[in-house]
PDB file of N, CA and C in Angstrom:
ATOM      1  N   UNK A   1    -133.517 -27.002 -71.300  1.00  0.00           N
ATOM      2  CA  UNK A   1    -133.065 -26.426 -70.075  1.00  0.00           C
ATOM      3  C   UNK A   1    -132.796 -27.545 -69.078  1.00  0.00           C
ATOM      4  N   UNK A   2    -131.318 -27.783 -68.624  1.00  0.00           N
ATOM      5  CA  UNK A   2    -131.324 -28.272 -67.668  1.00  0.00           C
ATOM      6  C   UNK A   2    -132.109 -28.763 -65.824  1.00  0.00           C
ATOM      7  N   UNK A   3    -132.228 -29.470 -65.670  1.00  0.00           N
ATOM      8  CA  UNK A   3    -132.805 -29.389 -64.323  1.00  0.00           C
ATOM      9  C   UNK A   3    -131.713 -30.143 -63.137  1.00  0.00           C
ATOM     10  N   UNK A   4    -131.488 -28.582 -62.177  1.00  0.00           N
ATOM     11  CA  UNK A   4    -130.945 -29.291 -61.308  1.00  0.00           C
ATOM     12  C   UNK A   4    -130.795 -29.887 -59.852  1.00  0.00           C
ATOM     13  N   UNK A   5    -130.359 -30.819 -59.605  1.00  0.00           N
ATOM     14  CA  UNK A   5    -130.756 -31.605 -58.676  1.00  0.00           C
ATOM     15  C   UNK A   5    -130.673 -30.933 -57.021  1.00  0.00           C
ATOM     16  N   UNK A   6    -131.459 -31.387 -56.284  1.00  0.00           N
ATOM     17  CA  UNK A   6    -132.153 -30.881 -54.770  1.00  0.00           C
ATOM     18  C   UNK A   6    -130.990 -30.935 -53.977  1.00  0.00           C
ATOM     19  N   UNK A   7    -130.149 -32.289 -54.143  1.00  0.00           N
ATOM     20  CA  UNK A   7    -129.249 -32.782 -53.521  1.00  0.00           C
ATOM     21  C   UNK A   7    -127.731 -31.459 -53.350  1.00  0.00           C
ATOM     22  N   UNK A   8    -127.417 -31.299 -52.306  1.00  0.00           N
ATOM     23  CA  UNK A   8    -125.768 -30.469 -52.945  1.00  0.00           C
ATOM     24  C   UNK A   8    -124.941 -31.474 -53.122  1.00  0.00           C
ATOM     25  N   UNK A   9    -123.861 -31.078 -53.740  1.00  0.00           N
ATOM     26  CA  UNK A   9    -122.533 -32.328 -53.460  1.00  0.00           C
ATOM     27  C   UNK A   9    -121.931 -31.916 -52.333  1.00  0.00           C
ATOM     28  N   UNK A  10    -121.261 -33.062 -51.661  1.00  0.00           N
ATOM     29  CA  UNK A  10    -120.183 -33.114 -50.600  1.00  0.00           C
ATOM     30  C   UNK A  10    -119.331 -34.102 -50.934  1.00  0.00           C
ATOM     31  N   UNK A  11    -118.615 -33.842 -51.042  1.00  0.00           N
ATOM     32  CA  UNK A  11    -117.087 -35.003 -50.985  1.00  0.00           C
ATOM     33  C   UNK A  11    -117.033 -36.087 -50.512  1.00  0.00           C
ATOM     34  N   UNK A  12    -116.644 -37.192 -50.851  1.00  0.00           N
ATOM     35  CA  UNK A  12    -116.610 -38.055 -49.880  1.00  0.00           C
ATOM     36  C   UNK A  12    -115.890 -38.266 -48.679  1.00  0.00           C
ATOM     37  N   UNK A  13    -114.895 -37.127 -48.327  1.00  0.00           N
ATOM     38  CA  UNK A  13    -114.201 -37.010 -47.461  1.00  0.00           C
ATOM     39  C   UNK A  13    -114.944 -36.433 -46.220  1.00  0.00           C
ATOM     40  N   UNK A  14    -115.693 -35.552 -46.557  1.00  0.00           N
ATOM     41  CA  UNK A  14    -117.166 -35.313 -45.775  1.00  0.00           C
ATOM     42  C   UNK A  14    -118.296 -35.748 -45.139  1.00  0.00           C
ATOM     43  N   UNK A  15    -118.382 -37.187 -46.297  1.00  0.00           N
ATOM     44  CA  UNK A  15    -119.547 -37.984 -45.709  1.00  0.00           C
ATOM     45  C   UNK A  15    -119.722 -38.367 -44.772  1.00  0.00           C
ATOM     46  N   UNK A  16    -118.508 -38.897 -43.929  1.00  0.00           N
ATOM     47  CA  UNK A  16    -118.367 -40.107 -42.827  1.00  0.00           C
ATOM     48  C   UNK A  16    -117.802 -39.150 -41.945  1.00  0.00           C
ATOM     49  N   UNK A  17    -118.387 -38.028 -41.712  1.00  0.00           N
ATOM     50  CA  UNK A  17    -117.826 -37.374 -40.533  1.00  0.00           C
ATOM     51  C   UNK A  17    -118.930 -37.787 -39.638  1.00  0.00           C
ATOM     52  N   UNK A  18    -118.408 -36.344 -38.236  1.00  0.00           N
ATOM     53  CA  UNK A  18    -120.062 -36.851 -37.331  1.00  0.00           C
ATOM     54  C   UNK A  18    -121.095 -35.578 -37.694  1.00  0.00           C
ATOM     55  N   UNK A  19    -120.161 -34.449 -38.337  1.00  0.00           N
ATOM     56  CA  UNK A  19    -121.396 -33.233 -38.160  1.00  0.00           C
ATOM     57  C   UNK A  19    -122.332 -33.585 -39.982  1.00  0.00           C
ATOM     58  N   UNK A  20    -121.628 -34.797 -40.729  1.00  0.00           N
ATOM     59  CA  UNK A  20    -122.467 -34.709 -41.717  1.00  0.00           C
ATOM     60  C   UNK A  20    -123.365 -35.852 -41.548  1.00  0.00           C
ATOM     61  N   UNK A  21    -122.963 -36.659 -40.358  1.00  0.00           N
ATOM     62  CA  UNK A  21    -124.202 -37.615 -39.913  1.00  0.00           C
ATOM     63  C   UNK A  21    -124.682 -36.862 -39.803  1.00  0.00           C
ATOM     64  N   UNK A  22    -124.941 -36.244 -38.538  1.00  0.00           N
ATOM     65  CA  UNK A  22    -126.078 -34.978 -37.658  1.00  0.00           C
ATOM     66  C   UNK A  22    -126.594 -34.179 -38.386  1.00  0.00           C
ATOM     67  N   UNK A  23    -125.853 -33.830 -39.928  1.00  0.00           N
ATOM     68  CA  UNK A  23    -126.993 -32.926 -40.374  1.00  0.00           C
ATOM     69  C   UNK A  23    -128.120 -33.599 -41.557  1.00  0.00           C
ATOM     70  N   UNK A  24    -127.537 -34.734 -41.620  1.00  0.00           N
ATOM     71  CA  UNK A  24    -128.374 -35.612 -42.865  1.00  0.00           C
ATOM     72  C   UNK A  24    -129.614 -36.508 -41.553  1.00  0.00           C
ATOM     73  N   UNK A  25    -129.229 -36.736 -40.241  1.00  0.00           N
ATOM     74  CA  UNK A  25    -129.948 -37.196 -39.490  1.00  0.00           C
ATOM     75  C   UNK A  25    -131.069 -36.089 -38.469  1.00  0.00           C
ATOM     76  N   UNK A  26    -131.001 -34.981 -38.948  1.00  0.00           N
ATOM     77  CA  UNK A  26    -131.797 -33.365 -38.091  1.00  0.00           C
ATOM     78  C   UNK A  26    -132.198 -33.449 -39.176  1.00  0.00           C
ATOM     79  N   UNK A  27    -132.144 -33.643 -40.663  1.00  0.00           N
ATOM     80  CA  UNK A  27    -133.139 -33.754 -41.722  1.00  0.00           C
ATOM     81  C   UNK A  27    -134.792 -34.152 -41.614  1.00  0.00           C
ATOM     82  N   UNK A  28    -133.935 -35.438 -40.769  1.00  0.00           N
ATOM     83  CA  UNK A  28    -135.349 -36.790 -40.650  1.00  0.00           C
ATOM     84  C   UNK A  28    -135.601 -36.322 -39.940  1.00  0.00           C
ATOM     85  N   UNK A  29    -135.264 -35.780 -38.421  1.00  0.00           N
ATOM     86  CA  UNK A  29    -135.738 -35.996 -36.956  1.00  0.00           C
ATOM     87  C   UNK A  29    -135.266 -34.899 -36.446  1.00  0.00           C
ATOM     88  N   UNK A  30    -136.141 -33.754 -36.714  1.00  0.00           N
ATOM     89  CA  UNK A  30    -135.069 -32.341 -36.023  1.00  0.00           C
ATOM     90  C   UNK A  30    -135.683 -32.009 -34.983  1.00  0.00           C
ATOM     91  N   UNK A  31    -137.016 -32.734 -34.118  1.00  0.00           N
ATOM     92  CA  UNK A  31    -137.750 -32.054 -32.980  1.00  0.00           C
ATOM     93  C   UNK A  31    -136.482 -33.207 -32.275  1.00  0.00           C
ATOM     94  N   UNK A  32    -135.888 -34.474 -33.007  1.00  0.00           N
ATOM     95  CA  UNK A  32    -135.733 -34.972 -31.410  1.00  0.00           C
ATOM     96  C   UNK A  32    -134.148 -34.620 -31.267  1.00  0.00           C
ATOM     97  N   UNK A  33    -133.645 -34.271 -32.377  1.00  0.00           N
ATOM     98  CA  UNK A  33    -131.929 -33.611 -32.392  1.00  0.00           C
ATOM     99  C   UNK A  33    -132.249 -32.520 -32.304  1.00  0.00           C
ATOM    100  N   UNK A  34    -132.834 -31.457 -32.134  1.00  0.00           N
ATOM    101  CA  UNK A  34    -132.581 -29.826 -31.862  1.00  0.00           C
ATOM    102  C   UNK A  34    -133.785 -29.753 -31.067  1.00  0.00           C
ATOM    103  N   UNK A  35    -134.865 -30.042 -30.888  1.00  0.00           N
ATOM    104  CA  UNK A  35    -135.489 -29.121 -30.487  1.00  0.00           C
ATOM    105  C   UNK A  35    -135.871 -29.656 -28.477  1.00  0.00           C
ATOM    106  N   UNK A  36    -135.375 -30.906 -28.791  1.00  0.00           N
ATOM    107  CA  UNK A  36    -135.506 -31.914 -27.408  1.00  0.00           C
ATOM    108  C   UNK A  36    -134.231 -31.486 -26.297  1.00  0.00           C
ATOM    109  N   UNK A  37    -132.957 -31.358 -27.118  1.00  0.00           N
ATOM    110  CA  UNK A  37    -132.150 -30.898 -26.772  1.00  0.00           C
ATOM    111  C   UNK A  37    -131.888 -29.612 -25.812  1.00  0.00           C
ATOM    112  N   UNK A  38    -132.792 -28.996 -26.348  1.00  0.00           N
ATOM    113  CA  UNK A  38    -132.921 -27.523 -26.525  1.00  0.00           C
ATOM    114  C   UNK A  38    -133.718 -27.111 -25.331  1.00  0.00           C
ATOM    115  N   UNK A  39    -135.063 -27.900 -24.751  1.00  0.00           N
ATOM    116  CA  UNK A  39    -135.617 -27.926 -23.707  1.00  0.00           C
ATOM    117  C   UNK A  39    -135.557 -28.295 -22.658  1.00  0.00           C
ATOM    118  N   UNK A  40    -134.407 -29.077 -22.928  1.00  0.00           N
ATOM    119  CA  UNK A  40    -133.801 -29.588 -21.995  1.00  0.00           C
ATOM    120  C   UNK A  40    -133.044 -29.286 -21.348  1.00  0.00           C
ATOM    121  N   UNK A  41    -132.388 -28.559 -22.116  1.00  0.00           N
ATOM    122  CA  UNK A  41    -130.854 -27.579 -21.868  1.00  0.00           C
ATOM    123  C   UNK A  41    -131.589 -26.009 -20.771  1.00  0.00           C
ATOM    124  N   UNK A  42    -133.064 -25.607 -21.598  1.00  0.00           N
ATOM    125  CA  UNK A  42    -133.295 -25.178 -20.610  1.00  0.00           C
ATOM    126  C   UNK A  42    -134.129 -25.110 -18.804  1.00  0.00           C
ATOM    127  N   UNK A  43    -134.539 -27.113 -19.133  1.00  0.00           N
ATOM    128  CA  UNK A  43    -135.102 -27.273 -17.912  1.00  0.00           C
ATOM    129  C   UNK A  43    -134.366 -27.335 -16.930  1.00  0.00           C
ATOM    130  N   UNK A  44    -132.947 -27.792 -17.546  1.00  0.00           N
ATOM    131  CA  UNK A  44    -131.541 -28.164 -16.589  1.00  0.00           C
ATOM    132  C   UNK A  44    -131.154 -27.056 -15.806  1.00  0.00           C
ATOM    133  N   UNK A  45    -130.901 -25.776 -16.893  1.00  0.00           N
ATOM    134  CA  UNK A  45    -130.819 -24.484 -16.147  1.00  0.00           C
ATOM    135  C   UNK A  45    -131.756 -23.976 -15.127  1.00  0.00           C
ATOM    136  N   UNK A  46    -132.575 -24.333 -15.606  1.00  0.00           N
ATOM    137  CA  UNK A  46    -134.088 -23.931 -14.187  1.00  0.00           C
ATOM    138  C   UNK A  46    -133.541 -24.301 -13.027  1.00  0.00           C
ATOM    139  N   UNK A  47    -133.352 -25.662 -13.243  1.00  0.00           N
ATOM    140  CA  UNK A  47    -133.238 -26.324 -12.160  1.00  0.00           C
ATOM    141  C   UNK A  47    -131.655 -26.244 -11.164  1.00  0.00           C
ATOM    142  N   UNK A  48    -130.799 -25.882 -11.996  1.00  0.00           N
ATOM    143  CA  UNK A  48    -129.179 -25.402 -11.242  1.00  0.00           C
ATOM    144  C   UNK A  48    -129.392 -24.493 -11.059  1.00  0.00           C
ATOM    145  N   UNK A  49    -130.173 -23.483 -11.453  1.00  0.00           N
ATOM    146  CA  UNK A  49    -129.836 -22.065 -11.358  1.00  0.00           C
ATOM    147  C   UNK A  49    -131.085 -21.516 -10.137  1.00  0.00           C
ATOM    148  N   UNK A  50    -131.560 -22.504  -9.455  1.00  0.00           N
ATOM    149  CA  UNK A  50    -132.978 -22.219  -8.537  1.00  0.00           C
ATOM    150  C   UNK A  50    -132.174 -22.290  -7.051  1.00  0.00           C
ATOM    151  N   UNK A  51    -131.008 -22.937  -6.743  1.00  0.00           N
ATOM    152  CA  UNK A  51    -130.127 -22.943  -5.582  1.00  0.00           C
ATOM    153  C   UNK A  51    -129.245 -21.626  -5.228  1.00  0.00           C
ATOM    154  N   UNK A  52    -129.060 -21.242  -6.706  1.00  0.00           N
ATOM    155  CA  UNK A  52    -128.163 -19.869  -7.201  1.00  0.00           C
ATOM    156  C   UNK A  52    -129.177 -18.636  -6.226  1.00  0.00           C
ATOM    157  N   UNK A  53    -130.300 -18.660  -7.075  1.00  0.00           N
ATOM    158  CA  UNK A  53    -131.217 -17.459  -6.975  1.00  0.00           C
ATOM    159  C   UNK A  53    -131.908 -17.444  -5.144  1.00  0.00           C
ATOM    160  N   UNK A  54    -131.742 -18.823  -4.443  1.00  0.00           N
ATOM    161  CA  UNK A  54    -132.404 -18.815  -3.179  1.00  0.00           C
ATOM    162  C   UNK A  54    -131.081 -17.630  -2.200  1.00  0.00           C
ATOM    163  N   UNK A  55    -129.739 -18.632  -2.417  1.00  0.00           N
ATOM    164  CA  UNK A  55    -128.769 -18.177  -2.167  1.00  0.00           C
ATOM    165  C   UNK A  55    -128.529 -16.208  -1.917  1.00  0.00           C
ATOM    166  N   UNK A  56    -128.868 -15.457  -2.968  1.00  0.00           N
ATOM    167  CA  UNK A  56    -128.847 -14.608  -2.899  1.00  0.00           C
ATOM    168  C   UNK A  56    -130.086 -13.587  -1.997  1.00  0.00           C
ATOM    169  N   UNK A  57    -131.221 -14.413  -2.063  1.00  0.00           N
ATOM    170  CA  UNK A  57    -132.322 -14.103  -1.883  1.00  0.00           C
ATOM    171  C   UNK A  57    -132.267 -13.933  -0.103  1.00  0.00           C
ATOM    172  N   UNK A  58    -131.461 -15.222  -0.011  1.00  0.00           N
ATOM    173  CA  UNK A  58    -131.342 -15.147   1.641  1.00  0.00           C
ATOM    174  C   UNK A  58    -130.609 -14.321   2.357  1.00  0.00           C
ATOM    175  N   UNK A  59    -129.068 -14.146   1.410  1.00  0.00           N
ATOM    176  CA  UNK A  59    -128.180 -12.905   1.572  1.00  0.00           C
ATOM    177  C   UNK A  59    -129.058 -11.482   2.108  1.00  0.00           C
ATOM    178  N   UNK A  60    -129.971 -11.373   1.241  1.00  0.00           N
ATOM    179  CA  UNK A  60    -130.751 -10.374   1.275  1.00  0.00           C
ATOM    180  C   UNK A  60    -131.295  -9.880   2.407  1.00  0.00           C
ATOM    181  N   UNK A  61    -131.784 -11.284   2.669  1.00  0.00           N
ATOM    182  CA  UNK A  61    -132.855 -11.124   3.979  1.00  0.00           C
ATOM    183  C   UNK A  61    -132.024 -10.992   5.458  1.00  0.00           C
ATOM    184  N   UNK A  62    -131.121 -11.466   5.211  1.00  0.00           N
ATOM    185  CA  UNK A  62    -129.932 -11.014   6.699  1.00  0.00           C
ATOM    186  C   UNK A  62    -129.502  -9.758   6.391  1.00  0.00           C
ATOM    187  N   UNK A  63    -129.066  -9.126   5.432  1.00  0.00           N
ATOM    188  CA  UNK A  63    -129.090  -7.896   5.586  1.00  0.00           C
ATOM    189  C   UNK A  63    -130.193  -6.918   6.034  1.00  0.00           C
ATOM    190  N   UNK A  64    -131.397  -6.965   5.550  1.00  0.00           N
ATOM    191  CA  UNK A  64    -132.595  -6.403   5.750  1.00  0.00           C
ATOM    192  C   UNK A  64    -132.824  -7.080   7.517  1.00  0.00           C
ATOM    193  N   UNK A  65    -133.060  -6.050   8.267  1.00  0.00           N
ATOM    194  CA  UNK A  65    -133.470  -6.166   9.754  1.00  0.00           C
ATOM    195  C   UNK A  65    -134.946  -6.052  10.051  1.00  0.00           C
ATOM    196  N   UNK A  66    -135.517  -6.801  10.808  1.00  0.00           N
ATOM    197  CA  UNK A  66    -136.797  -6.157  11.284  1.00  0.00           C
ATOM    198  C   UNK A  66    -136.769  -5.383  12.417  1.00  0.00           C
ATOM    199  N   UNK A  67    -137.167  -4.210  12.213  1.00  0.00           N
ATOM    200  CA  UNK A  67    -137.394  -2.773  13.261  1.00  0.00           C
ATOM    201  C   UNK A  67    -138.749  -2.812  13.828  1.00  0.00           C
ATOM    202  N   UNK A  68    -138.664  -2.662  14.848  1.00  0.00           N
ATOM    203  CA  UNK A  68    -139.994  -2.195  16.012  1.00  0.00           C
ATOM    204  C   UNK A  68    -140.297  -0.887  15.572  1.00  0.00           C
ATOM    205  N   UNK A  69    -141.381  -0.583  16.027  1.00  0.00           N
ATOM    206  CA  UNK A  69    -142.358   0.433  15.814  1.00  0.00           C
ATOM    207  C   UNK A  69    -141.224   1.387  16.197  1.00  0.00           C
ATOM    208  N   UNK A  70    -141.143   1.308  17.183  1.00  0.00           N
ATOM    209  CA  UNK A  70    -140.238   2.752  18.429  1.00  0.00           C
ATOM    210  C   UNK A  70    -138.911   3.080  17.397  1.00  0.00           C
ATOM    211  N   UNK A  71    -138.055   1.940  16.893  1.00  0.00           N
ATOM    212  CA  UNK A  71    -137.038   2.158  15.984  1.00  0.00           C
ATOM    213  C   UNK A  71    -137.207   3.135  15.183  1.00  0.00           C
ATOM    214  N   UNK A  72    -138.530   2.474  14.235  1.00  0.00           N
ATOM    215  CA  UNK A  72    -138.683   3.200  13.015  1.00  0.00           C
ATOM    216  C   UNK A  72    -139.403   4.238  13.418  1.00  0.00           C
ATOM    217  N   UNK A  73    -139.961   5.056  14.167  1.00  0.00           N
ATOM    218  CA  UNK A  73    -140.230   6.611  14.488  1.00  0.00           C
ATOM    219  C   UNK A  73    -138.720   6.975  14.988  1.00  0.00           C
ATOM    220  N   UNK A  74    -137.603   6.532  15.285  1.00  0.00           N
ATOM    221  CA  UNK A  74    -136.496   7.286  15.778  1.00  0.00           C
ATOM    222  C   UNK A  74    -136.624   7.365  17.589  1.00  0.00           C
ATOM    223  N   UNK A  75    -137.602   6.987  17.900  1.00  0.00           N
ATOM    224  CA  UNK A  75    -137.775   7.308  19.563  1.00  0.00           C
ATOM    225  C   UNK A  75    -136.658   6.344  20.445  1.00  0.00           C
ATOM    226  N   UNK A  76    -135.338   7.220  21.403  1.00  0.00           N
ATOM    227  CA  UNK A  76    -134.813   6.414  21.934  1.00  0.00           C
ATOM    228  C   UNK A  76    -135.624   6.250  23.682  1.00  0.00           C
ATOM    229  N   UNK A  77    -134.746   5.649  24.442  1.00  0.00           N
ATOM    230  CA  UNK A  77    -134.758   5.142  25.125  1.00  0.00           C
ATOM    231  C   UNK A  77    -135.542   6.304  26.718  1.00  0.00           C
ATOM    232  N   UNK A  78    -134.792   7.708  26.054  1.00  0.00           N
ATOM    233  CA  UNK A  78    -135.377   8.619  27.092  1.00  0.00           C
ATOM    234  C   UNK A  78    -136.188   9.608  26.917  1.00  0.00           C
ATOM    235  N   UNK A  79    -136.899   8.967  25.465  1.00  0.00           N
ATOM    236  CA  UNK A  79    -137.802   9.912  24.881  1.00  0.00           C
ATOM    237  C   UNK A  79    -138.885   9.577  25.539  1.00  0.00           C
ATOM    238  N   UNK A  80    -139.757  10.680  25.552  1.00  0.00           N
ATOM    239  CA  UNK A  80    -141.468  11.037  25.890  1.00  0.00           C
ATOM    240  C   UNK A  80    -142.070   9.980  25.448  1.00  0.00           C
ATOM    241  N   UNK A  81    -142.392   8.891  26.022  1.00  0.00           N
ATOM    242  CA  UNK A  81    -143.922   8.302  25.274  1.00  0.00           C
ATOM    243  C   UNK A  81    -145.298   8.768  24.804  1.00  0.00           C
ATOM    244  N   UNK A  82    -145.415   8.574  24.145  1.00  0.00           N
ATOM    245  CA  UNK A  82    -146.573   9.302  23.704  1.00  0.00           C
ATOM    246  C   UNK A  82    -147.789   8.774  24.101  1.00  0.00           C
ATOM    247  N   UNK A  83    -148.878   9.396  24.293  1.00  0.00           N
ATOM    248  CA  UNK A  83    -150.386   8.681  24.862  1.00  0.00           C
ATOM    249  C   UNK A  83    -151.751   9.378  24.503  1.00  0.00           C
ATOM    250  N   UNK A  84    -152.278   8.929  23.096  1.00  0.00           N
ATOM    251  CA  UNK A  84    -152.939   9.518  22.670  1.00  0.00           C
ATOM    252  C   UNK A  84    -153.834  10.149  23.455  1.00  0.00           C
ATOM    253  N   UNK A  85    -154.733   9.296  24.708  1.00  0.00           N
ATOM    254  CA  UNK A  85    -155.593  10.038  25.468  1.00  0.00           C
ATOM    255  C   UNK A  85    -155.095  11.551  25.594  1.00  0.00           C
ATOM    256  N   UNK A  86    -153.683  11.299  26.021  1.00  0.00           N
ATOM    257  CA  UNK A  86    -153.394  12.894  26.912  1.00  0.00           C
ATOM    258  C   UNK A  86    -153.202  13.852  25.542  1.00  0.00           C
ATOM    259  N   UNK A  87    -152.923  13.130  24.641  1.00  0.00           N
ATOM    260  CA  UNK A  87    -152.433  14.768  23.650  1.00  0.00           C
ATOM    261  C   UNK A  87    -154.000  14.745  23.055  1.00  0.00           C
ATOM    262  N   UNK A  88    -154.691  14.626  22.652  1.00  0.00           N
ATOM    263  CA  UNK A  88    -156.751  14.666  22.713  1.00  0.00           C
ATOM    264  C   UNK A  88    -157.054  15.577  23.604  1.00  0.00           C
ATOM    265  N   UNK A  89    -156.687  15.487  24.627  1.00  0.00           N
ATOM    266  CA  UNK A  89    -157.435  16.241  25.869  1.00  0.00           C
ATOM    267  C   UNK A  89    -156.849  17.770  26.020  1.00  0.00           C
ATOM    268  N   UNK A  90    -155.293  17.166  26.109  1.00  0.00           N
ATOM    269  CA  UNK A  90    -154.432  18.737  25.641  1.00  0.00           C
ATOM    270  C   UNK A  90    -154.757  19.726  25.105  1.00  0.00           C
ATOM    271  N   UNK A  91    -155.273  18.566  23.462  1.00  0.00           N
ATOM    272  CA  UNK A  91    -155.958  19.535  22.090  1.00  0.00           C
ATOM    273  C   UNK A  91    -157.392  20.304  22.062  1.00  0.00           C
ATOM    274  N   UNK A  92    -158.039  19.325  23.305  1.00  0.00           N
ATOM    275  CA  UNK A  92    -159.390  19.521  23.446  1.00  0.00           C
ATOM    276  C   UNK A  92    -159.271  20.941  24.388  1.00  0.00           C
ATOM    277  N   UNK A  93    -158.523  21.036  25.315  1.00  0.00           N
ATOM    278  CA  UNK A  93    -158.380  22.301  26.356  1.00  0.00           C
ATOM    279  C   UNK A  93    -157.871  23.590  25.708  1.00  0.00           C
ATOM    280  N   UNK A  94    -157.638  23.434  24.609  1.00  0.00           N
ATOM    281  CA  UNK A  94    -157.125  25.063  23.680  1.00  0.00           C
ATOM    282  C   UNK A  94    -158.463  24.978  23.083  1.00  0.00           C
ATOM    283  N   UNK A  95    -158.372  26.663  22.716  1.00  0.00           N
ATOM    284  CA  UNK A  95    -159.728  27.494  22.116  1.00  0.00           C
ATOM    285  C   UNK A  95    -159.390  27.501  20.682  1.00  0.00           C
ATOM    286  N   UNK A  96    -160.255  26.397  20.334  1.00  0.00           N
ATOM    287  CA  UNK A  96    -159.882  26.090  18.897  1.00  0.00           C
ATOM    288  C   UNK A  96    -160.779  26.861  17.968  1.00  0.00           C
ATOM    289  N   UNK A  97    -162.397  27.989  18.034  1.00  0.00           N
ATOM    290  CA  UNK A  97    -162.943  28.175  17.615  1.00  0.00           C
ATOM    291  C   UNK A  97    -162.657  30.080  17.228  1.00  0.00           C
ATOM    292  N   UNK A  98    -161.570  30.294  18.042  1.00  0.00           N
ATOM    293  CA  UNK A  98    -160.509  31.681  18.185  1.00  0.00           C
ATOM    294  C   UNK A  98    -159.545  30.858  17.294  1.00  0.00           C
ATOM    295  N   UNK A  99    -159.738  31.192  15.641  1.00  0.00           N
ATOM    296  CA  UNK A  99    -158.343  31.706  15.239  1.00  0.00           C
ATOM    297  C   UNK A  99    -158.570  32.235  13.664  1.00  0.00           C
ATOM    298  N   UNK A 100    -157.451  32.421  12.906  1.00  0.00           N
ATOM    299  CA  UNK A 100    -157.181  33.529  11.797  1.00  0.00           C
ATOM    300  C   UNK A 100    -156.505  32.788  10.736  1.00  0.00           C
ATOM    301  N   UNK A 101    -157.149  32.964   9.533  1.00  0.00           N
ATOM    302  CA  UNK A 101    -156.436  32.088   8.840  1.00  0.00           C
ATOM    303  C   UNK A 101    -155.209  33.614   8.314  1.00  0.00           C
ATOM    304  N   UNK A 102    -153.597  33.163   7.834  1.00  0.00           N
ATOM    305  CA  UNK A 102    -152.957  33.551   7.904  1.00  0.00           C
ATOM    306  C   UNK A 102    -152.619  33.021   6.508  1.00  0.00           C
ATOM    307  N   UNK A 103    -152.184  33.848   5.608  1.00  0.00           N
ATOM    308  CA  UNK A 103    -151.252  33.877   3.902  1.00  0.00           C
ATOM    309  C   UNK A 103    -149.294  33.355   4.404  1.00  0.00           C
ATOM    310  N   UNK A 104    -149.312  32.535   4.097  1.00  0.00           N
ATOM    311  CA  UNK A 104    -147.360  32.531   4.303  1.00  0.00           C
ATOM    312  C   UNK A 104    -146.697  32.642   3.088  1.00  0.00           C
ATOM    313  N   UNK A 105    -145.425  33.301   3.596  1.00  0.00           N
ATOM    314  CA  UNK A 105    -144.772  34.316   2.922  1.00  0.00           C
ATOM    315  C   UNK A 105    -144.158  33.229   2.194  1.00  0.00           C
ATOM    316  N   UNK A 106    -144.275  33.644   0.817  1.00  0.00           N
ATOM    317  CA  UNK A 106    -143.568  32.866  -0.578  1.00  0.00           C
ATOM    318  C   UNK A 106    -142.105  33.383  -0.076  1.00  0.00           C
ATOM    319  N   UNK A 107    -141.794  32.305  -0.648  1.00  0.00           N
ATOM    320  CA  UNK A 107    -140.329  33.014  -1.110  1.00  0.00           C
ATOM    321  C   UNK A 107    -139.954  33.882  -2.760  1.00  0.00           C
ATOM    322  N   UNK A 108    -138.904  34.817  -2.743  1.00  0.00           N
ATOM    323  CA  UNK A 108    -139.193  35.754  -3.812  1.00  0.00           C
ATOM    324  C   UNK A 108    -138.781  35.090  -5.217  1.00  0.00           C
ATOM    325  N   UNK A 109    -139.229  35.147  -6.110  1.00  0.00           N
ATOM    326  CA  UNK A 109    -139.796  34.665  -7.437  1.00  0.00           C
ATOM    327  C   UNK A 109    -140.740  33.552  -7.584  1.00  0.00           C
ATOM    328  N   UNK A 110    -141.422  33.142  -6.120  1.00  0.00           N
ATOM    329  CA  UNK A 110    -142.578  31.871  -6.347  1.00  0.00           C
ATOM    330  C   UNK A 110    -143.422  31.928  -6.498  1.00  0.00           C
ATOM    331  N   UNK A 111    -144.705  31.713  -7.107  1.00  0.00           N
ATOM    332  CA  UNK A 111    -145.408  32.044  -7.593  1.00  0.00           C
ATOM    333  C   UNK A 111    -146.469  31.742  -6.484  1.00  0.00           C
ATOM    334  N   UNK A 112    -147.191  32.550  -6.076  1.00  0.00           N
ATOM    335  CA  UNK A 112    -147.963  32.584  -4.725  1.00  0.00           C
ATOM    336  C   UNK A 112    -149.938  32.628  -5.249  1.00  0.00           C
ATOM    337  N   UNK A 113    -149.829  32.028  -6.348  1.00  0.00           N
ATOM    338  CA  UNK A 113    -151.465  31.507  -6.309  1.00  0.00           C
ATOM    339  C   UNK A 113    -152.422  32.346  -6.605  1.00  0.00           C
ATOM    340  N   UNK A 114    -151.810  33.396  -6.350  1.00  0.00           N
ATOM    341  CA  UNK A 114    -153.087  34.657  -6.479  1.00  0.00           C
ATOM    342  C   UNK A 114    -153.395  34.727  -8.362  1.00  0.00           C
ATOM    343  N   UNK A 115    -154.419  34.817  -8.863  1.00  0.00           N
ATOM    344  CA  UNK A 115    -154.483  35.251 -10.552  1.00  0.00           C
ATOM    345  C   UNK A 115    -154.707  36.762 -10.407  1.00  0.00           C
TER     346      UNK A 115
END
């Protein structure tokens, strides 16, 4: 039985290229032809693509406004201020110990809790 060899053939027209250097030389040394390459390629991107991502980030933040309290409840300019003391005292002057608890009316097909 024949035994055959590890080696493939290539032509000699093949030999003296550059991708059959590179692949007879990633044989010997493939962390420092592929895999060095490779980390590199993505530290580079980190690093171009970190000006990209601020860029947008800031876009962002000029769109987004900061609102005052009064804004964000909707209260303009000739609205009621509010003052907790006085609405306390308001609440405190009604007869809060007079009242009825009251059932509200479902609407028809809802299911209103009762078993």
């Amino acid at each position: 039985m024949a035994i055959f060899q590890s080696k493939k053939f290539r032509p000699s027209a093949q030999a003296n290229t550059i991708a059959a250097r590179y692949r007879s030389a990633l044989a010997k040394h493939p962390f420092a032809l592929f895999g060095l390459p490779f980390i590199a390629t993505m530290v580079a991107g980190s690093f171009f693509l970190t000006p990209a991502t601020a860029i947008r980030y800031e876009k962002h933040d000029r769109r987004v406004q900061r609102v005052t309290k009064d804004e964000e409840l909707g209260i303009g300019k000739n609205a009621r201020k509010v003052d907790m003391k006085e609405e306390y005292y308001k609440l405190a002057a009604k007869d809060l110990d007079d009242w009825e608890q009251k059932r509200v009316k479902r609407l028809k097909g809802e299911h209103d809790g009762i078993i």
